[in-house]
Each structure stands twice: as C-alpha cells, then as structure tokens.
Protein backbone atom coordinates (compact mmCIF):
# COMPACT_ATOMS: atom_id res chain seq x y z
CA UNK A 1 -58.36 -12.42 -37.03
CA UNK A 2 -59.86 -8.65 -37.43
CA UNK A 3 -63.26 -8.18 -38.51
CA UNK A 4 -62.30 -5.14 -39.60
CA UNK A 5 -59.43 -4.70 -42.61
CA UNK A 6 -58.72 -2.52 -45.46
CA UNK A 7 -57.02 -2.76 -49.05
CA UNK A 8 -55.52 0.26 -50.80
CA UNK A 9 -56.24 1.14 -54.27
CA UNK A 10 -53.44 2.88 -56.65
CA UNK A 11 -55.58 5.81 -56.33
CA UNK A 12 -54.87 6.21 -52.57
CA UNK A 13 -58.30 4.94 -51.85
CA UNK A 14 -59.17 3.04 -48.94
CA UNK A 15 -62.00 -0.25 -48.70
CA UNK A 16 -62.40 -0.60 -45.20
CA UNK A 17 -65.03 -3.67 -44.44
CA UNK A 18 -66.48 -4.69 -41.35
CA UNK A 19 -67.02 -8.77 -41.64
CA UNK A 20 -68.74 -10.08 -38.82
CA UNK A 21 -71.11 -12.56 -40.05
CA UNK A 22 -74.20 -12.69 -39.91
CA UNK A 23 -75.03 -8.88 -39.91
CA UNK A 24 -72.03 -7.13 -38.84
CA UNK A 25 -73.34 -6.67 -35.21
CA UNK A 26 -70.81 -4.52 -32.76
CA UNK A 27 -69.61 -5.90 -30.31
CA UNK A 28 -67.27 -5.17 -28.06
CA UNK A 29 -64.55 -6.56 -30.18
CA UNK A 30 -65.64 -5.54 -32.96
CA UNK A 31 -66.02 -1.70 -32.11
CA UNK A 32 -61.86 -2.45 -30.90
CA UNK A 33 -61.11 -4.31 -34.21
CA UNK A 34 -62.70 -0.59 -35.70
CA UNK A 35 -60.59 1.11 -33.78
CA UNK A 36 -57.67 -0.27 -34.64
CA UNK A 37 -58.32 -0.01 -38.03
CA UNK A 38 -59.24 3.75 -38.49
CA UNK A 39 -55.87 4.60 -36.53
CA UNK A 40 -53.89 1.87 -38.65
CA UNK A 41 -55.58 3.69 -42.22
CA UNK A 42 -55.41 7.21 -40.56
CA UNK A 43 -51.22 6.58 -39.94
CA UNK A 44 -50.89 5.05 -43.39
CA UNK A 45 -49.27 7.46 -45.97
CA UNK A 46 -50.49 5.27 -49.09
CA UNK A 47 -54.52 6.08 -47.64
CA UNK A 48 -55.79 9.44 -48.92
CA UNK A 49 -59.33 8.51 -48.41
CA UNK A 50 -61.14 5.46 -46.45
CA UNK A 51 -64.48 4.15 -48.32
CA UNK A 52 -66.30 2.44 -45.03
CA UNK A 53 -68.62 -0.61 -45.50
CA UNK A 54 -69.83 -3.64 -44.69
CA UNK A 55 -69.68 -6.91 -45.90
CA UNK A 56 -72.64 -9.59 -47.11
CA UNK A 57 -76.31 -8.23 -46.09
CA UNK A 58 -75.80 -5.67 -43.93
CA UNK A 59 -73.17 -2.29 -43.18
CA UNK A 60 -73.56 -2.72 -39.49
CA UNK A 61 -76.98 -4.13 -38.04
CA UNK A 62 -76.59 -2.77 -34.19
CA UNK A 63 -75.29 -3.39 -30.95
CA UNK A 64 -74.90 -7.06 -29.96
CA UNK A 65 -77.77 -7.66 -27.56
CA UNK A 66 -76.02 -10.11 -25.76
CA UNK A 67 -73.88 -7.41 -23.95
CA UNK A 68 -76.43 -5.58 -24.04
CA UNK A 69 -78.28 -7.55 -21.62
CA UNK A 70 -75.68 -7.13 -19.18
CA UNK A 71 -75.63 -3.83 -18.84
CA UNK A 72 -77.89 -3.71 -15.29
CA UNK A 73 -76.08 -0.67 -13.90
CA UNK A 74 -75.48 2.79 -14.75
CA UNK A 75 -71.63 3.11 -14.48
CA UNK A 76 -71.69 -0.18 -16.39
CA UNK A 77 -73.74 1.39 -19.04
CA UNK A 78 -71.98 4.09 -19.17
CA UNK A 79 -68.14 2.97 -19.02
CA UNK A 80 -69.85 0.46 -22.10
CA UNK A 81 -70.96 3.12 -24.57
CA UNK A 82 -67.64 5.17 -24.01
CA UNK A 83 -65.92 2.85 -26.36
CA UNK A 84 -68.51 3.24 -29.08
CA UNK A 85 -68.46 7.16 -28.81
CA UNK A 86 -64.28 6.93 -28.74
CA UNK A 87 -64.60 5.10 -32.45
CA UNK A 88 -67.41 7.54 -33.86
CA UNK A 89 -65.60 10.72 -32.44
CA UNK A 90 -62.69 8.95 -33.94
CA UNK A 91 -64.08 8.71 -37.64
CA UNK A 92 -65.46 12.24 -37.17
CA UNK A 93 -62.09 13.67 -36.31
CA UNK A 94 -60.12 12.35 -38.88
CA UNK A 95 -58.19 14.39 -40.83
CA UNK A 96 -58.39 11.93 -43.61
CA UNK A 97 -62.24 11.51 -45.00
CA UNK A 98 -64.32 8.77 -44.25
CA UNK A 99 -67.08 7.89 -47.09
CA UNK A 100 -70.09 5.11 -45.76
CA UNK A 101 -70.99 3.16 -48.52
CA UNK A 102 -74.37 1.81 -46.92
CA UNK A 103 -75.48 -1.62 -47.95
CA UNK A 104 -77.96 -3.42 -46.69
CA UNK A 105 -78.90 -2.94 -42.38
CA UNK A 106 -77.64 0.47 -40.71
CA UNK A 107 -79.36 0.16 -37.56
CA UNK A 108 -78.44 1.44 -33.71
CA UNK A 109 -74.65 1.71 -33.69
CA UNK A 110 -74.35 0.81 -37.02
CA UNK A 111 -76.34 3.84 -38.21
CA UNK A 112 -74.42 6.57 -35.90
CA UNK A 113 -71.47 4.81 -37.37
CA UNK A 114 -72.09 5.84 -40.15
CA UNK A 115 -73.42 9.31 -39.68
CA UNK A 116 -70.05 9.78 -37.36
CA UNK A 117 -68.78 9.65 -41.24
CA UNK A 118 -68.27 12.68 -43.50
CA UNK A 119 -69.94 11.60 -46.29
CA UNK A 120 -72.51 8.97 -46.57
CA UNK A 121 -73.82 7.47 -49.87
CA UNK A 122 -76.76 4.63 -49.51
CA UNK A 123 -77.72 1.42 -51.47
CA UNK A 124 -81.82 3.25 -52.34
CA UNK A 125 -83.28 -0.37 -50.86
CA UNK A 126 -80.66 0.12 -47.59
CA UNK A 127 -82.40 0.00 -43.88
CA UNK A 128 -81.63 2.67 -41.54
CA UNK A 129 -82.56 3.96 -38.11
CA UNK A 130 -82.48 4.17 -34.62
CA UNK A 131 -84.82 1.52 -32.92
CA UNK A 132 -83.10 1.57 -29.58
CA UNK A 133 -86.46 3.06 -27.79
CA UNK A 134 -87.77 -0.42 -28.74
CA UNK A 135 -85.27 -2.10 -26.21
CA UNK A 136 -86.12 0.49 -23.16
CA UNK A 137 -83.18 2.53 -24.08
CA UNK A 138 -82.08 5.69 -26.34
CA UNK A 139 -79.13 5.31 -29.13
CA UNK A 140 -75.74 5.74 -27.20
CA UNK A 141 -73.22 6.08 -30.10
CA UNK A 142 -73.43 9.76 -30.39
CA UNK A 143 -76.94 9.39 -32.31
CA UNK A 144 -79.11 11.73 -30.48
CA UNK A 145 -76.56 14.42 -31.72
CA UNK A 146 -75.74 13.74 -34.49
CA UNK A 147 -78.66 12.97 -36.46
CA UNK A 148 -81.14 16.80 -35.46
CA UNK A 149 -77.77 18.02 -36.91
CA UNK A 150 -77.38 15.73 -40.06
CA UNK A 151 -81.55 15.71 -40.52
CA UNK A 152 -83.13 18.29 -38.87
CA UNK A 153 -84.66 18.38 -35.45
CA UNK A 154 -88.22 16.89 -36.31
CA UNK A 155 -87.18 14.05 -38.36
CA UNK A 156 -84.63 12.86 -35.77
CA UNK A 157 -87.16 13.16 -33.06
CA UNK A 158 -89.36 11.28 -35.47
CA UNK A 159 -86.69 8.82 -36.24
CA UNK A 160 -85.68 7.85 -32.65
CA UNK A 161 -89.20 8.02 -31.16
CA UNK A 162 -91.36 6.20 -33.62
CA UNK A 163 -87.77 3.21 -34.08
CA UNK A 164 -89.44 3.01 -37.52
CA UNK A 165 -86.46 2.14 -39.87
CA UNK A 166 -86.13 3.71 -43.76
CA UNK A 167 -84.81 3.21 -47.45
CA UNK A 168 -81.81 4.86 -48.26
CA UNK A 169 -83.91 7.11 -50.50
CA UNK A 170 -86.40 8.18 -47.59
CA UNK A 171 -82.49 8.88 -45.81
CA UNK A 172 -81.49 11.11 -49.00
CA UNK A 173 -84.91 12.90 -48.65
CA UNK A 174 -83.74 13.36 -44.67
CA UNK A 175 -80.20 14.40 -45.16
CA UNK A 176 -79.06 11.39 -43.26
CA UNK A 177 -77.59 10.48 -46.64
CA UNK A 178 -75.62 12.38 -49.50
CA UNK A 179 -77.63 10.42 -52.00
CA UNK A 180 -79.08 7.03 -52.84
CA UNK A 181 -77.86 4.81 -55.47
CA UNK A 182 -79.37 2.24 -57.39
CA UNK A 183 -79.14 -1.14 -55.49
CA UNK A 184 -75.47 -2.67 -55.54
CA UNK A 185 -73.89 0.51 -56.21
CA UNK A 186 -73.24 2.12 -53.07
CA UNK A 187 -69.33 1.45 -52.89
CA UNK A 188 -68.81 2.14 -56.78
CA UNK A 189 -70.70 5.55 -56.16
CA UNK A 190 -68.26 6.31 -52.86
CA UNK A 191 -65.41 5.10 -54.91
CA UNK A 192 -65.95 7.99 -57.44
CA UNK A 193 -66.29 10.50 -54.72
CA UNK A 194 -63.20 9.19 -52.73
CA UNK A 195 -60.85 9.20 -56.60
CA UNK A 196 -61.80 13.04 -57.00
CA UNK A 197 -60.74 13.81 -53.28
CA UNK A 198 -58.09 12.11 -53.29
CA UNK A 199 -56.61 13.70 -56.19
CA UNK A 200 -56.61 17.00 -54.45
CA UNK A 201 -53.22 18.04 -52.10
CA UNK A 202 -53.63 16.74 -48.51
CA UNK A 203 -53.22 20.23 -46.75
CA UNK A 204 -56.04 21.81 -48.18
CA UNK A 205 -58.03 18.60 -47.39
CA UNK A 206 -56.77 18.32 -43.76
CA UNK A 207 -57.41 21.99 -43.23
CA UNK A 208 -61.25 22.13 -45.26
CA UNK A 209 -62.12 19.35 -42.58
CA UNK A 210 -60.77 21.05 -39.86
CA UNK A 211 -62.73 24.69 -40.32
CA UNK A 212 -65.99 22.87 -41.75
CA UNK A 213 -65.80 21.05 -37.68
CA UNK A 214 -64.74 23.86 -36.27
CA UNK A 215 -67.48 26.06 -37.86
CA UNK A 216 -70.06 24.38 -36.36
CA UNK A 217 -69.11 24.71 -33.12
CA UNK A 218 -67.72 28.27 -32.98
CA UNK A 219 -69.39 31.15 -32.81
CA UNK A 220 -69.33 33.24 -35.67
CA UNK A 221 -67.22 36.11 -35.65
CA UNK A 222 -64.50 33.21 -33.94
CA UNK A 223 -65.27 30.84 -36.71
CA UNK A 224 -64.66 33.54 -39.42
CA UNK A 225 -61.12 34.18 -37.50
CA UNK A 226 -60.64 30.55 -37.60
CA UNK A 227 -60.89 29.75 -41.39
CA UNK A 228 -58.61 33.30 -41.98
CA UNK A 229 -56.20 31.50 -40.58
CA UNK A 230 -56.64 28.52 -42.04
CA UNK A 231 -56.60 29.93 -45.42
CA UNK A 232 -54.19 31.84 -44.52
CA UNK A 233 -51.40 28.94 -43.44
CA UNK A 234 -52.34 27.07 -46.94
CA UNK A 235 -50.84 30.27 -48.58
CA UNK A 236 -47.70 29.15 -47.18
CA UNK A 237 -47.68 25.61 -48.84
CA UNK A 238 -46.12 24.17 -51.71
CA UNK A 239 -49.65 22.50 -52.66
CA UNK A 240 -51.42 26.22 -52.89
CA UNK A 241 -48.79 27.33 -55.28
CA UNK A 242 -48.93 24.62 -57.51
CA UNK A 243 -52.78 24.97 -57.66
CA UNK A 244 -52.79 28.70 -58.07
CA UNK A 245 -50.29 28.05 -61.28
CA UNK A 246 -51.69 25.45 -62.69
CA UNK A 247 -55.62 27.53 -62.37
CA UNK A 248 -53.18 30.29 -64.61
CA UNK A 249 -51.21 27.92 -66.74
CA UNK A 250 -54.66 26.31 -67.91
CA UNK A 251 -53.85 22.84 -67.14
CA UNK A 252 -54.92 20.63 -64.02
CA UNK A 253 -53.09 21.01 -60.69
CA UNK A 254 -50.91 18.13 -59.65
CA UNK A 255 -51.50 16.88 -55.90
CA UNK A 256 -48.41 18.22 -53.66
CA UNK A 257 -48.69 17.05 -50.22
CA UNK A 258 -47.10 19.73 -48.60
C-alpha cells in the first residue's frame, strides 16, 4: 500500500498525505511512493491544484536514520540523495501548484520538501529546520539552496549551522513560510488558497509558474524577453479572451482551459 495518496475535491483541489506512521520519516520508499504520486496528480486532468501534507503529528519528520547509517561511502551517498533531489525538483517544476500545509515536524527532508513547494502555509506551533549538522552531515534535499533563497542568506546560515528548529510563526517571520495559522488550521488555510487558484484558466497558471522559475534564474534583459513571450502566447488563448471580456462585461471570468 502507498504511503502517499490523494483525494480530489469538486473544486479541482488536491489532498495529497504522506502516512507513514509514526512521523512520516522518508525513506527510501517513501520518497518513491512521493514520486509516484506527484506524477500520478500532475497527469490527472480532474487536479488543478495539490494541497501537500502530512498525516497524525508530523508533515514529514526527516530522513530515516536507518539508511542513513549506511551510507559509509561517497558514491553511495551521493547516488542516495539523488532520489530525494529528483522528488523536490519534481514538486518545484510542476506546472500544477503545490501548497504545504505544515502540521506538526518539518525537519531535514521533510522541511526542503516542503520549501521545494510553491507555497507554504504553517500550523503557528509547527517545528521546522535543518538539524542535519547534528548527525556530521549538511541537508541533501536541495536545502542549502533553497532556503538563502526562500529566507535570506543569514537566517539560512543560521538555520543550518546552529540545527536549532522553529515555530511556524518564527518561519513566517523568515520567509520560510507564506504565513502561520492558528493551530489545526494549516490545510483549511491552503484549501482557501488552492479554491481561488484553481478557479483561474490553467494556461495562465502553467505559464505564471513557468516565468516566475525562469526569472530567477535568467538574467535580466533575457528574463524580460522571456515573460514577453509568455504573455505574449496567452494572447493567443481562448482563456485570455474570456478574461479580457468578462474584466469589460463586469462580471467574473469563467475558467477556460485552453
């Protein structure tokens, strides 16, 4: 059985759970399960928008030790943490946004998880960090990048160097979160978010994600080039007509997915 499953809402909404009891720890099979998953919700036409959590106590507590310990070489090591960076880069590619509703423990691969998603909204008494440097190591999911470019380059040196974990509303204060939430209401708050995206036409969506990636990587004058042309192949879609009338004819615009 998958540890990892989703159920679509009417709204095109997507609850994707990890449920690997006790505290949702990744293993290897459980990083495939995740895999499978996110390319299973990503080729589904009814999912607009995937709301990623966890189930019980924790979103994803870290790395499973166990294989962890038998990591002794650095090929091994390295061929290991490939599968964990194919799933974030995964989540972060999508063309199809990812929310993290953060409950509970987002710690080590858990945490990069969840910054590898687009938006992230936090429980306010929710754990997070990077304690790897406890263990002899450094995070290996991607979260030496991505958190100096979610936080800022002195908290994440902070974060990874000290391993000190904190609340989701120390991570708001960060900007390793979008906000915190009153406790219990992390995947109610990400539902809301998820409803008003996926109300809007998928090619605008699929392009926006596209040029807000690209933009961060390009250099500017390219970048600039880039979301021309983005903008400029919506202009050709049914979905940008409909909008532009409906903006004219007073009324709201109805979702065309082409």
């Amino acid at each position: 059985m998958s540890t990892c499953t989703y159920t679509v809402e009417s709204t095109g909404v997507a609850i994707m759970t990890i449920n690997n009891p006790p505290m949702n720890a990744l293993s290897t099979s459980v990083i495939n399960d995740i895999r499978e998953c996110v390319k299973k919700a990503l080729a589904d036409d009814a999912v607009r928008v995937v709301v990623f959590t966890g189930a019980g106590k924790a979103f994803i507590a870290g790395a499973d030790i166990k294989e962890l310990d038998q990591m002794k070489e650095k090929k091994t090591a390295s061929r290991y943490l490939e599968n964990g960076h194919d799933v974030c880069n995964l989540i972060e590619g999508a063309d199809k946004p990812f929310i993290a509703a953060i409950n509970g423990f987002a710690l080590g691969g858990g945490c990069e998880v969840a910054l590898a998603c687009h938006i992230r909204i936090a429980d306010e008494t929710a754990q997070m960090g990077l304690p790897e440097i406890k263990l002899g190591i450094i995070p290996g999911y991607g979260g030496t990048i991505r958190t100096p470019r979610a936080a800022g380059l002195g908290q994440a040196y902070e974060l990874i160097l000290t391993a000190n974990f904190v609340s989701g509303t120390q991570a708001a204060q960060w900007c390793l979160v979008n906000r915190a939430v009153p406790k219990g209401e992390a995947v109610n708050e990400a539902k809301k978010i998820a409803e008003a995206i996926a109300k809007k036409g998928r090619p605008a969506v699929k392009v926006a994600m596209d040029v807000i990636r690209n933009g961060l990587v390009l250099e500017k004058s390219a970048a600039q080039q880039y979301e021309r042309d983005g903008l400029g192949s919506l202009c050709e879609t049914e979905n940008k007509n409909e909008g532009v009338a409906a903006f004219l004819g007073k009324r709201e615009p109805n979702a065309i997915d082409r």
